[in-house]
C-alpha atoms as a PDB file:
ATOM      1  CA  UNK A   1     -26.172 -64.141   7.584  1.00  0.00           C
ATOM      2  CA  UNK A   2     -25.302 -63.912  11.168  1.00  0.00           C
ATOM      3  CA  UNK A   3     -27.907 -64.856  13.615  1.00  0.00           C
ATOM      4  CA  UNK A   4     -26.443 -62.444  16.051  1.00  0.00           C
ATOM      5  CA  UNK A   5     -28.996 -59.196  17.091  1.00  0.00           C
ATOM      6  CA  UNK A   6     -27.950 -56.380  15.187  1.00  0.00           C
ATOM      7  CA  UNK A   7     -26.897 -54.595  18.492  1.00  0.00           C
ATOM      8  CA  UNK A   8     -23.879 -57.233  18.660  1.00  0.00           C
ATOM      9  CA  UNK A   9     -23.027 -57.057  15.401  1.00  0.00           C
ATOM     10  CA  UNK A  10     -21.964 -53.535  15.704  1.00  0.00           C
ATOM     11  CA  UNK A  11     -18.209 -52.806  16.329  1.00  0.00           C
ATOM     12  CA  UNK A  12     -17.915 -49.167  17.063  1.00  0.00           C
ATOM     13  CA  UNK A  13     -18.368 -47.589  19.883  1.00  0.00           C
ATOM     14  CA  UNK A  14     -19.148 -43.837  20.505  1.00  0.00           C
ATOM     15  CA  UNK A  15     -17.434 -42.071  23.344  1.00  0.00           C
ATOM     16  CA  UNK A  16     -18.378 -38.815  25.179  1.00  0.00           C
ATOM     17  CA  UNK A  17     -15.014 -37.109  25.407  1.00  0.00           C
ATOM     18  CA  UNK A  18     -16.097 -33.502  26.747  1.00  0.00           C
ATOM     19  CA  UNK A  19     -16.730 -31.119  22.953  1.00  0.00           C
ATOM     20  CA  UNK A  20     -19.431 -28.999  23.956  1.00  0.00           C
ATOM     21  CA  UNK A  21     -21.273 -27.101  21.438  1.00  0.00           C
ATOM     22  CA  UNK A  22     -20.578 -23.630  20.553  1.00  0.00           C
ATOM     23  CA  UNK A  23     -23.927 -21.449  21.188  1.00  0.00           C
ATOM     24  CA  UNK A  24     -22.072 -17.741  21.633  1.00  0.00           C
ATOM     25  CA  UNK A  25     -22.164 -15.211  18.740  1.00  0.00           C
ATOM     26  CA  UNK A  26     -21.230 -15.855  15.293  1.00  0.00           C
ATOM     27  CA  UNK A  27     -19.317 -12.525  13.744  1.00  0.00           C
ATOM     28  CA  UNK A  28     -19.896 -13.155  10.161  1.00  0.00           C
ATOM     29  CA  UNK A  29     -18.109 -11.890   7.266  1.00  0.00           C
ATOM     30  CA  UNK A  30     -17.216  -8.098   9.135  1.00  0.00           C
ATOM     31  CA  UNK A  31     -15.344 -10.083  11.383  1.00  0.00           C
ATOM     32  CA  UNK A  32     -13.110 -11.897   9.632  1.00  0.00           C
ATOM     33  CA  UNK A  33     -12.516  -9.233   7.362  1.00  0.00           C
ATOM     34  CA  UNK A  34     -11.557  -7.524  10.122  1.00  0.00           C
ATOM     35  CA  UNK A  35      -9.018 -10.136  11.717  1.00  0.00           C
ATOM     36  CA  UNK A  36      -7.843 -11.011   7.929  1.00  0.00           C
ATOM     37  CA  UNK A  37      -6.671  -6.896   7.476  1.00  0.00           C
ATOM     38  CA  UNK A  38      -5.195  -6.897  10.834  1.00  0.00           C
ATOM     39  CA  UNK A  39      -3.466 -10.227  10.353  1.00  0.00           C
ATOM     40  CA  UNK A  40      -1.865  -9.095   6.572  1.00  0.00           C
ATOM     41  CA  UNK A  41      -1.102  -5.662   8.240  1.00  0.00           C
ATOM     42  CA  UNK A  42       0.891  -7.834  10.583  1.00  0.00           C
ATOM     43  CA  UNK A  43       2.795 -10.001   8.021  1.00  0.00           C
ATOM     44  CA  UNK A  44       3.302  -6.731   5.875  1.00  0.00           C
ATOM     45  CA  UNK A  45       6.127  -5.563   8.570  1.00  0.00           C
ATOM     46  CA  UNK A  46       6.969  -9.795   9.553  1.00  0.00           C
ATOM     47  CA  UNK A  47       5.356  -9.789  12.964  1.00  0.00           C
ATOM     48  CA  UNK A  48       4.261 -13.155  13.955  1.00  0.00           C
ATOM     49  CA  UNK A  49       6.433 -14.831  11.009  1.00  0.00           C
ATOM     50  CA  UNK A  50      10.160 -15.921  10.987  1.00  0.00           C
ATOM     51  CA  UNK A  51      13.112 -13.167  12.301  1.00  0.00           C
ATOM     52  CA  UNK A  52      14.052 -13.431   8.555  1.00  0.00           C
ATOM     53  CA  UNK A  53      11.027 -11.655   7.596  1.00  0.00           C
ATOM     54  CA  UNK A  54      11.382  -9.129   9.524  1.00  0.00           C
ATOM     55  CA  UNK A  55      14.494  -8.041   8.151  1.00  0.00           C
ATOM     56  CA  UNK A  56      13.377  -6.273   5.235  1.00  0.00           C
ATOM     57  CA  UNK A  57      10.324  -4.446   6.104  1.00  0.00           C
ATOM     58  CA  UNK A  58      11.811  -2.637   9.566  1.00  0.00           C
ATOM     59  CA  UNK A  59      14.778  -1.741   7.346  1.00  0.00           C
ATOM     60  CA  UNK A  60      13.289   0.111   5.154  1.00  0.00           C
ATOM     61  CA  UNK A  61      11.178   1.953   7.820  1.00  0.00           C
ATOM     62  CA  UNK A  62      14.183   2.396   9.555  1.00  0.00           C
ATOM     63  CA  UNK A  63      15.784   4.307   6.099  1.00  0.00           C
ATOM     64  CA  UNK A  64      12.384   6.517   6.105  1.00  0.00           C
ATOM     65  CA  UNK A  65      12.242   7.002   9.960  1.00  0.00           C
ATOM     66  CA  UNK A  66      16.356   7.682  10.566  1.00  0.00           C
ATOM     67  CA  UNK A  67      17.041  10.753   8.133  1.00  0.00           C
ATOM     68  CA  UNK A  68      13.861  12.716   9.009  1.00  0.00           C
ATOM     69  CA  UNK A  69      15.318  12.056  13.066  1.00  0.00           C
ATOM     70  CA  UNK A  70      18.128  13.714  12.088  1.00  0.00           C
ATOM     71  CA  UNK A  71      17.092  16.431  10.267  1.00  0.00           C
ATOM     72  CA  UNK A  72      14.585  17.075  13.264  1.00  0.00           C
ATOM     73  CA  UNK A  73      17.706  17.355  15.326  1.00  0.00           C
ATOM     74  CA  UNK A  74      19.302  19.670  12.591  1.00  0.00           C
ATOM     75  CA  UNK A  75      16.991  21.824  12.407  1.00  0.00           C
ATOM     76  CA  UNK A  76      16.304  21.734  16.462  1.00  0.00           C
ATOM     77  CA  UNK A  77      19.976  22.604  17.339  1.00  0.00           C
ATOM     78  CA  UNK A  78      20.900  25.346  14.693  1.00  0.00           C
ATOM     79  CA  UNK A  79      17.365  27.473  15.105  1.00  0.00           C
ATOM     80  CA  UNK A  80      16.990  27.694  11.180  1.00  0.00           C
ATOM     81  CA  UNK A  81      14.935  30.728   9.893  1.00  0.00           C
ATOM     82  CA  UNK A  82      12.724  27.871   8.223  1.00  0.00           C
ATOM     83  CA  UNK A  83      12.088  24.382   7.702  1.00  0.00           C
ATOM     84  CA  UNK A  84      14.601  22.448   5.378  1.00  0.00           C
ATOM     85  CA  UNK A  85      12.401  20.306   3.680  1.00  0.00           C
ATOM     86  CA  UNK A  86       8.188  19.771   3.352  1.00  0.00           C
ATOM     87  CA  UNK A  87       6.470  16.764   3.977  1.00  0.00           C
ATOM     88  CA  UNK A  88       6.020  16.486   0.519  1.00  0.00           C
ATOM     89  CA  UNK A  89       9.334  16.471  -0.760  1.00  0.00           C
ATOM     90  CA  UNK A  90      10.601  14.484   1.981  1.00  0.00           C
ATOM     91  CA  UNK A  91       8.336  11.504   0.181  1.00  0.00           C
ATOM     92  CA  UNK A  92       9.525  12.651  -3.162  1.00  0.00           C
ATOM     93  CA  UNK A  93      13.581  12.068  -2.060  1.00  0.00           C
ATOM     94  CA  UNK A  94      12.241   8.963  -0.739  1.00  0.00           C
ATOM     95  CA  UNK A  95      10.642   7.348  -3.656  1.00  0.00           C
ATOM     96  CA  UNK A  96      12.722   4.242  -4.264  1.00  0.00           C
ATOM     97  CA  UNK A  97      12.912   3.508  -0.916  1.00  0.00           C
ATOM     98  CA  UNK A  98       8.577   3.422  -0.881  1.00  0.00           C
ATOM     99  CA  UNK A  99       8.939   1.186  -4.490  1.00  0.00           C
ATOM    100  CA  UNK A 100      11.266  -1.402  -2.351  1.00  0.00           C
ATOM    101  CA  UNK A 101       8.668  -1.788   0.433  1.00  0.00           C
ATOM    102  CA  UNK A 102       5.813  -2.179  -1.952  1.00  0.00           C
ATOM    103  CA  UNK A 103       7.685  -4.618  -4.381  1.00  0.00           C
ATOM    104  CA  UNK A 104       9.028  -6.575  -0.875  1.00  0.00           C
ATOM    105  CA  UNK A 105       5.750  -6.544   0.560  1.00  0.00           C
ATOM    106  CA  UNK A 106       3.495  -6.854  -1.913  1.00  0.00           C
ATOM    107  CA  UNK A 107       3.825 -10.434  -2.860  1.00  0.00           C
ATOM    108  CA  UNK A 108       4.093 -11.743   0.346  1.00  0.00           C
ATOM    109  CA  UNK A 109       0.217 -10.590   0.851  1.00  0.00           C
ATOM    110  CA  UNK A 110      -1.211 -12.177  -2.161  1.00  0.00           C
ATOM    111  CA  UNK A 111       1.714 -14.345  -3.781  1.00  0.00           C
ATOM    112  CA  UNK A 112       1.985 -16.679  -1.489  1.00  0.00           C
ATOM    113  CA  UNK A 113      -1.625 -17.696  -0.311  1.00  0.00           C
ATOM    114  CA  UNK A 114      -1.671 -18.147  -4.247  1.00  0.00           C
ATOM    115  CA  UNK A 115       1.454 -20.019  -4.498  1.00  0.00           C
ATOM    116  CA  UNK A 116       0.418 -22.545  -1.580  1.00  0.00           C
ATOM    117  CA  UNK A 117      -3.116 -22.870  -2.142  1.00  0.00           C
ATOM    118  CA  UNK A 118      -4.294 -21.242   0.991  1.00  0.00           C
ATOM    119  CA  UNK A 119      -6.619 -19.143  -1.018  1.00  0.00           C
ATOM    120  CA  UNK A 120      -9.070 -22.228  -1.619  1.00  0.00           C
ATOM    121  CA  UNK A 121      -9.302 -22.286   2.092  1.00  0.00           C
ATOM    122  CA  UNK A 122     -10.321 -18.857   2.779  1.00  0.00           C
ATOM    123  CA  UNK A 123     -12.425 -18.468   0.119  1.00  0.00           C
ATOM    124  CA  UNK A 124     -14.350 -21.894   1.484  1.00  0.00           C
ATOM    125  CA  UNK A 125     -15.483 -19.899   4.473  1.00  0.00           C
ATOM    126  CA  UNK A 126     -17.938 -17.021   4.367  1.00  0.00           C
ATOM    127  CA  UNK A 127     -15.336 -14.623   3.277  1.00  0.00           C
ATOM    128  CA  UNK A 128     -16.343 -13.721  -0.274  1.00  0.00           C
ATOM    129  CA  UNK A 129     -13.654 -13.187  -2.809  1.00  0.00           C
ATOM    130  CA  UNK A 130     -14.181  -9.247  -3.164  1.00  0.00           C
ATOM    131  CA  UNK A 131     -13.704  -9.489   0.819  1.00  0.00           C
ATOM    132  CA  UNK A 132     -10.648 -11.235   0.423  1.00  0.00           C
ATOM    133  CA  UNK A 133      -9.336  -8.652  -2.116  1.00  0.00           C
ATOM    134  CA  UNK A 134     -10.353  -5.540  -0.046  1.00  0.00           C
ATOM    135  CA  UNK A 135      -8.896  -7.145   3.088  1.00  0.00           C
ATOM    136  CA  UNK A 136      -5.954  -7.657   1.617  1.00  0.00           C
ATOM    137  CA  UNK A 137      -5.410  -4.541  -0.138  1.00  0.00           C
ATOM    138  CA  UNK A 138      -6.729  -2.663   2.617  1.00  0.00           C
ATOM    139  CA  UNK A 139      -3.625  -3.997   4.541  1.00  0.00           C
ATOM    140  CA  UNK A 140      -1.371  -2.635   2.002  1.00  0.00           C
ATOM    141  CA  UNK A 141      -2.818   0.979   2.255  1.00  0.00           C
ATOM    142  CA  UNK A 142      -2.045   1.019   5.876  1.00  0.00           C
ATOM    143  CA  UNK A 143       1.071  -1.018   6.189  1.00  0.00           C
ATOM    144  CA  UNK A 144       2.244   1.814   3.463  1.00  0.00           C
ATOM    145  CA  UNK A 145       0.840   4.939   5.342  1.00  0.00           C
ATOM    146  CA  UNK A 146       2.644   3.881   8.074  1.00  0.00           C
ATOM    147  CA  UNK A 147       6.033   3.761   6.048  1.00  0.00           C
ATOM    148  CA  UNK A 148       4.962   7.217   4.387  1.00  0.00           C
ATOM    149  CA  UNK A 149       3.254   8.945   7.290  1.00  0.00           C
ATOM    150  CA  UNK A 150       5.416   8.197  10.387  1.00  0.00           C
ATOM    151  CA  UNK A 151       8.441  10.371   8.863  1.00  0.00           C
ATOM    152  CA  UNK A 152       5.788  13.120   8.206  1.00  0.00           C
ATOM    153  CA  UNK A 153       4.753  13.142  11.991  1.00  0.00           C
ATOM    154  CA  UNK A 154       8.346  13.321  12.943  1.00  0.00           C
ATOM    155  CA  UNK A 155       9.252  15.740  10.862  1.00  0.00           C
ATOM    156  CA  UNK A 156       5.797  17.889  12.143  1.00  0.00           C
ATOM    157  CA  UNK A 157       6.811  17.268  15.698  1.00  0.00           C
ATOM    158  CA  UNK A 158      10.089  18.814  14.917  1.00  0.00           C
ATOM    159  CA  UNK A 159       8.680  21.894  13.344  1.00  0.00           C
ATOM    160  CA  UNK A 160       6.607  23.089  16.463  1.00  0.00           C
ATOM    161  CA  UNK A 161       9.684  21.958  18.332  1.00  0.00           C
ATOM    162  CA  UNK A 162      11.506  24.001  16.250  1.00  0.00           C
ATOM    163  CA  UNK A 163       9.289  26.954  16.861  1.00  0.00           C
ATOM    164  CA  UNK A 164       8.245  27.408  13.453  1.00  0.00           C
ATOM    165  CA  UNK A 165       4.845  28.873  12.331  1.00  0.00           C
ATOM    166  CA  UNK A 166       2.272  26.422  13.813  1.00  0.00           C
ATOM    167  CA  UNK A 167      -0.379  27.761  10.775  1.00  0.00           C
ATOM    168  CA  UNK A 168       1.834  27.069   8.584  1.00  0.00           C
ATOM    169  CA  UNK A 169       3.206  23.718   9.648  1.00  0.00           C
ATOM    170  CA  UNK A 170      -0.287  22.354   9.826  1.00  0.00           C
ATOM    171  CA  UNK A 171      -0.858  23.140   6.373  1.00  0.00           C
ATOM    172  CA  UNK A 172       2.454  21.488   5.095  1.00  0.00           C
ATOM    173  CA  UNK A 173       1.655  18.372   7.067  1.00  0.00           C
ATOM    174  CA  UNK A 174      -2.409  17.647   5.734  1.00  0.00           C
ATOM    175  CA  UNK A 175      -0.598  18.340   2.675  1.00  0.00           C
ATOM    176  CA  UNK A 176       2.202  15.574   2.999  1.00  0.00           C
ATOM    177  CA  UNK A 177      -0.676  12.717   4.747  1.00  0.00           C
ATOM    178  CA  UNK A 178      -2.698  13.517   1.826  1.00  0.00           C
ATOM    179  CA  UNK A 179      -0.027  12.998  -0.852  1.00  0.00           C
ATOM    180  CA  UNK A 180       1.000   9.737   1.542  1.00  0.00           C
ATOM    181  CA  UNK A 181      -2.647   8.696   1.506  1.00  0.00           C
ATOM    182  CA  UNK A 182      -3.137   9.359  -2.463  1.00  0.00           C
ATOM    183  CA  UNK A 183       0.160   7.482  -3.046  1.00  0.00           C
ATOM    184  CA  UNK A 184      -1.011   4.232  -0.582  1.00  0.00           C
ATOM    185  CA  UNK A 185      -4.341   3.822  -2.186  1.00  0.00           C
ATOM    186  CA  UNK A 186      -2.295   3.867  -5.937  1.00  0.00           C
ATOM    187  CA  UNK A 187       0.851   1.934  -4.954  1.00  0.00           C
ATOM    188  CA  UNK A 188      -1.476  -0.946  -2.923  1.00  0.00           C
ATOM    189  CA  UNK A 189      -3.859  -1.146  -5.834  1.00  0.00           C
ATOM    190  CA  UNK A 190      -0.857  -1.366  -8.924  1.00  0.00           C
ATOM    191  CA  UNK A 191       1.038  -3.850  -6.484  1.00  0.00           C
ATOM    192  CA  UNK A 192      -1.887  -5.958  -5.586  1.00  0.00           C
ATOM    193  CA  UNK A 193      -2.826  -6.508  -9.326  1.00  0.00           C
ATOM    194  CA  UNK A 194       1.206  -7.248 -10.383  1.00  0.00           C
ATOM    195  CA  UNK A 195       1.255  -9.244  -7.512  1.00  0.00           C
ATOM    196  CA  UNK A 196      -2.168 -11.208  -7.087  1.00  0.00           C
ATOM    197  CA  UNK A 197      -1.151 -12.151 -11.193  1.00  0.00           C
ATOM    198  CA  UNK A 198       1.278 -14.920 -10.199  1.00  0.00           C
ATOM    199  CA  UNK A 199       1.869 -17.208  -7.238  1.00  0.00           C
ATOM    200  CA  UNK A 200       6.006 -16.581  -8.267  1.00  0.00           C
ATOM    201  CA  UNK A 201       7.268 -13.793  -5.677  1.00  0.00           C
ATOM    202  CA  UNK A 202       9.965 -13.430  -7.380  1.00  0.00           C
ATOM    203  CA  UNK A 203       8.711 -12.786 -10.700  1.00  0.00           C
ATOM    204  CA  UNK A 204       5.985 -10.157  -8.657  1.00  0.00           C
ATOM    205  CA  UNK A 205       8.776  -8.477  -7.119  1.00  0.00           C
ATOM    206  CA  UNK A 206      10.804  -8.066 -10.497  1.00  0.00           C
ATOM    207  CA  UNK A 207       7.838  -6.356 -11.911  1.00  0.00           C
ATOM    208  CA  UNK A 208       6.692  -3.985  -9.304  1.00  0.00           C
ATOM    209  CA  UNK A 209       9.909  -2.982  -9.365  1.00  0.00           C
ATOM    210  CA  UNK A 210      10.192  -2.450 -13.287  1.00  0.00           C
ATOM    211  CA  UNK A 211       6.821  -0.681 -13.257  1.00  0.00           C
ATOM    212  CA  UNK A 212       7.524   1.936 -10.932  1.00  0.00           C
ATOM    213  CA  UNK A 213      11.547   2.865 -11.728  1.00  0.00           C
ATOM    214  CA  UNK A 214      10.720   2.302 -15.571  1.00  0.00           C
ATOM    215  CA  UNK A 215       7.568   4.849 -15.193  1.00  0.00           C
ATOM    216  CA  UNK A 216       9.434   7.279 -13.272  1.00  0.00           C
ATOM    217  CA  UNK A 217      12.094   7.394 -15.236  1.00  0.00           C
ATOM    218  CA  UNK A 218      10.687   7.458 -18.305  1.00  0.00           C
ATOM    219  CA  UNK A 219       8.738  10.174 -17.380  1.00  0.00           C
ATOM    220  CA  UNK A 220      11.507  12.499 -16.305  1.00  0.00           C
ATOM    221  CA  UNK A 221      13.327  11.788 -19.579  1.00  0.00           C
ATOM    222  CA  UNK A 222      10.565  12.637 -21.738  1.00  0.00           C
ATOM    223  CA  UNK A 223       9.668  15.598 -19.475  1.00  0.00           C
ATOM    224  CA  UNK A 224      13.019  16.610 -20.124  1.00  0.00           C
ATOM    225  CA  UNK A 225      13.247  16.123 -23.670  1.00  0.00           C
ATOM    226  CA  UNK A 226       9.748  17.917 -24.279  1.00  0.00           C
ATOM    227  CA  UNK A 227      10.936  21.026 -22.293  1.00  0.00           C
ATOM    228  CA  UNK A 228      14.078  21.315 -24.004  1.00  0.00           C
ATOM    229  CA  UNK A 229      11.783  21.364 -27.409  1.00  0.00           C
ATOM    230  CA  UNK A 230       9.624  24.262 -26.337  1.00  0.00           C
ATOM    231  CA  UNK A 231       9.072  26.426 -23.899  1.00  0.00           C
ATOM    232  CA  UNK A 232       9.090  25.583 -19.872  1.00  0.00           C
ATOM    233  CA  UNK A 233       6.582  23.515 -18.651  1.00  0.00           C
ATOM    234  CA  UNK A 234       5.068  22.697 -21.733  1.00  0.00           C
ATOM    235  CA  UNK A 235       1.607  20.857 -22.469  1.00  0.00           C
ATOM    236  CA  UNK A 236       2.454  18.441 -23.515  1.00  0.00           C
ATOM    237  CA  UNK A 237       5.075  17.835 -20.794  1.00  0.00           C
ATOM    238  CA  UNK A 238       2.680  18.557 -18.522  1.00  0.00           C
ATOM    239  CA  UNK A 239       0.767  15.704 -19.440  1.00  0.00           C
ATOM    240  CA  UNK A 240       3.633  13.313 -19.361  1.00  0.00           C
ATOM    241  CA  UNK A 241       3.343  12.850 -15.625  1.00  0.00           C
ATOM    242  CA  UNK A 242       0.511  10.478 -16.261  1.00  0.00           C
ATOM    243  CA  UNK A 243       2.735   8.198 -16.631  1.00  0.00           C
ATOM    244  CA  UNK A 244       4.405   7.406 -13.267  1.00  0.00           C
ATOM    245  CA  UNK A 245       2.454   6.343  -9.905  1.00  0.00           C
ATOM    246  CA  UNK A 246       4.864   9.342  -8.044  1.00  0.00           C
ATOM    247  CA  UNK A 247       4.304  12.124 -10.321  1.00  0.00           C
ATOM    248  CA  UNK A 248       0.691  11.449 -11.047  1.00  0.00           C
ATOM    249  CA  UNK A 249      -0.368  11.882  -7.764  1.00  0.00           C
ATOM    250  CA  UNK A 250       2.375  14.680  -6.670  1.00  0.00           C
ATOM    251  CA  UNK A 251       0.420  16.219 -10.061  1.00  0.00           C
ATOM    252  CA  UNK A 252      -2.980  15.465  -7.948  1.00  0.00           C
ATOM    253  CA  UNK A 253      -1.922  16.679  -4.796  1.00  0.00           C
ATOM    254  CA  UNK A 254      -1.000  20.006  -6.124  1.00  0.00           C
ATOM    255  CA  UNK A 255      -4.073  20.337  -7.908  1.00  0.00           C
ATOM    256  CA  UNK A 256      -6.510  19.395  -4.723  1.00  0.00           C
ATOM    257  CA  UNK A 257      -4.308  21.223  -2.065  1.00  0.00           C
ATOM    258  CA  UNK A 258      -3.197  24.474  -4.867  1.00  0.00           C
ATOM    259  CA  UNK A 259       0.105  23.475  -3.406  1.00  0.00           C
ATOM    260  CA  UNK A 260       3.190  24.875  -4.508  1.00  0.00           C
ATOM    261  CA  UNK A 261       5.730  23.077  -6.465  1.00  0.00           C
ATOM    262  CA  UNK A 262       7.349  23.624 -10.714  1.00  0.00           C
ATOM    263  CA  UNK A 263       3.931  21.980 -12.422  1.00  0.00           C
ATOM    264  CA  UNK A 264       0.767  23.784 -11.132  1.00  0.00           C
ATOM    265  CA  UNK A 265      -2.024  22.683 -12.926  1.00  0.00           C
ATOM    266  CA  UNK A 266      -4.764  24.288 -14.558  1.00  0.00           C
ATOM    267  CA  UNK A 267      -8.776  23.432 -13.104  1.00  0.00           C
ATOM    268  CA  UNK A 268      -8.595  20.910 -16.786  1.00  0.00           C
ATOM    269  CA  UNK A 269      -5.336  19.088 -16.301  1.00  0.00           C
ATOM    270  CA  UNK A 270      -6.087  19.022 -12.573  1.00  0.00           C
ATOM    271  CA  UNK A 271      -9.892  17.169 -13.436  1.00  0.00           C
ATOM    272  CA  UNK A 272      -7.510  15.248 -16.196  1.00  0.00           C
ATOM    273  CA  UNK A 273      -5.324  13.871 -13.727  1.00  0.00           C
ATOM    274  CA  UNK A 274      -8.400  13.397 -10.938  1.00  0.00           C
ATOM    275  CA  UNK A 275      -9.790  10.838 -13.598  1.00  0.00           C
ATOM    276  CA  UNK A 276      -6.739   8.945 -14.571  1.00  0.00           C
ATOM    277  CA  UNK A 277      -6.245   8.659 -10.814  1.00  0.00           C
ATOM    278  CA  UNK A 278     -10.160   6.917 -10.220  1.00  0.00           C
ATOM    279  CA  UNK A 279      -9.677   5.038 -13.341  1.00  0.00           C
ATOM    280  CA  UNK A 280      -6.282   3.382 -12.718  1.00  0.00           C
ATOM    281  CA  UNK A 281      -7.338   2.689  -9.132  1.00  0.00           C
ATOM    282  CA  UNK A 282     -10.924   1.281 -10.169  1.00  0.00           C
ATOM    283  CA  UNK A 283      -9.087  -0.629 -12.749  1.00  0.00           C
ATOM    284  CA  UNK A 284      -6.109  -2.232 -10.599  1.00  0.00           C
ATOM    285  CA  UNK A 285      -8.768  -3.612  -7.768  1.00  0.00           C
ATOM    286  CA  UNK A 286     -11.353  -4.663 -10.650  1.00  0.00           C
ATOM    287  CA  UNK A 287      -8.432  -6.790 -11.745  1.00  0.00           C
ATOM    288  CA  UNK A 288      -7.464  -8.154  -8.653  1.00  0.00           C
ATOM    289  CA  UNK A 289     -10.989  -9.279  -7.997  1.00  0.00           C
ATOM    290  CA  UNK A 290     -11.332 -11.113 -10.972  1.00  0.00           C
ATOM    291  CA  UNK A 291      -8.130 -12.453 -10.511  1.00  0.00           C
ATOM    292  CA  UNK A 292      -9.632 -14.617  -7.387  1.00  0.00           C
ATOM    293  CA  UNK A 293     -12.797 -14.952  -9.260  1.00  0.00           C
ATOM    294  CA  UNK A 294     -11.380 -16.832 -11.783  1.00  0.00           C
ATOM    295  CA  UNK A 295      -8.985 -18.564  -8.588  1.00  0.00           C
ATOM    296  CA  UNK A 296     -12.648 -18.958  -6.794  1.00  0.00           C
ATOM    297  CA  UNK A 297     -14.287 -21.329  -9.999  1.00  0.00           C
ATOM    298  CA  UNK A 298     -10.974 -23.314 -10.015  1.00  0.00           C
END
């Protein structure tokens, strides 16, 4: 053993190289909720990622934002008697175009901090995992209102420019944010689970895509066939519209609004399609909170 003092013996050396301690406020959870909804809102249309990922997300706003514009203009210039289109079949034409943002953007807010492992980071901090989950699907619902609801203020603007009933405008516009707003919460919560299910985008995006368009279609066809079986608007075609995101809630929207439209349902198919609205919902972010539960315990 040395004979050295211990105060020789010692070969590292601390140095003072100006960290200060942080004593301001801590947030807490709110906050970075907060910043984590407004950061996914941000990558859900690429801004502050790559020019690449921007492509896709401003080009399908563009194909919502550019046809209403010119309609607008239409409508503006040649003093129709009455509007062309409502707000709610404006988002009915554009279906496929709202399935292509969702299946684009869906993945890209939970695939890839899956795919990359970034999860086990957030989740490390006080952010619990039902935080995460909310945050994240949170950021959906908005990034899709504003696909869905910026053609809808367009297309309101050019109705009082138009000089058409301001009453009646009004209506037709709640009408079209609330079938945008029923449609967001539904579409955010079926692509979340899909995509929070597998760190593969591309296997996410193939099945978003495949839910919706097989749904849809499906229902029309069977809609079809069941009308051509019995009388118009059947029951049981009626029903049938449970089956697709679009025409379950254009279904709801008629029923909460007493809008107009072929299907107006009854105070029983309306609470019908009410509950298989809450469930699906309730179900869909159930399942995408377990889904980082089980990510959470490794």
């Amino acid at each position: 053993m040395s004979d050295q003092p211990y105060e020789q013996q010692r070969s590292g050396v601390i140095h003072d190289i100006g960290y200060r301690h942080y004593d301001g406020p801590r947030l807490g959870r709110f906050a970075i909720w907060q910043a984590l909804v407004v950061s996914s809102l941000r990558h859900a249309y690429g801004l502050g990622r790559s020019g690449k990922s921007k492509v896709m997300p401003l080009l399908l706003l563009a194909v919502m934002v550019v046809p209403v514009a010119i309609i607008v203009g239409i409508e503006t210039a040649l003093k129709f008697d009455e509007p062309p289109l409502t707000p709610v079949q404006y988002i009915s034409y554009l279906q496929a175009v709202i399935a292509l943002y969702l299946a684009a953007q869906a993945p890209q807010l939970f695939s890839r901090d899956l795919r990359y492992r970034s999860i086990v980071l957030y989740l490390a901090r006080p952010l619990r995992r039902t935080d995460y989950a909310l945050a994240k699907l949170t950021a959906l619902v908005m990034a899709l209102m504003i696909l869905i609801g910026l053609p809808l203020v367009i297309l309101y603007a050019g109705a009082l420019l138009a000089k058409f009933d301001f009453t009646d405008m009004t209506k037709e516009f709640l009408s079209g944010l609330v079938a945008a707003l029923l449609l967001s919460i539904l579409l955010a919560a079926i692509g979340g689970l899909i995509s929070a299910a597998t760190p593969r985008r591309g296997f996410a995006v193939a099945a978003i895509i495949a839910v919706l368009i097989v749904s849809f279609t499906a229902v029309v066809t069977t809609t079809a066939i069941l009308n051509s079986q019995a009388e118009q608007n059947s029951t049981a075609a009626r029903y049938t519209s449970l089956g697709s995101p679009f025409t379950l809630v254009h279904v709801l929207q008629s029923f909460i609004l007493h809008g107009g439209g072929e299907f107006k349902p009854t105070a029983v198919q309306g609470l019908v399609f009410a509950a298989a609205y809450v469930v699906l919902v309730a179900l869909c972010v159930w399942g995408v909170n377990s889904r980082y539960a089980k990510v959470a315990r490794g």
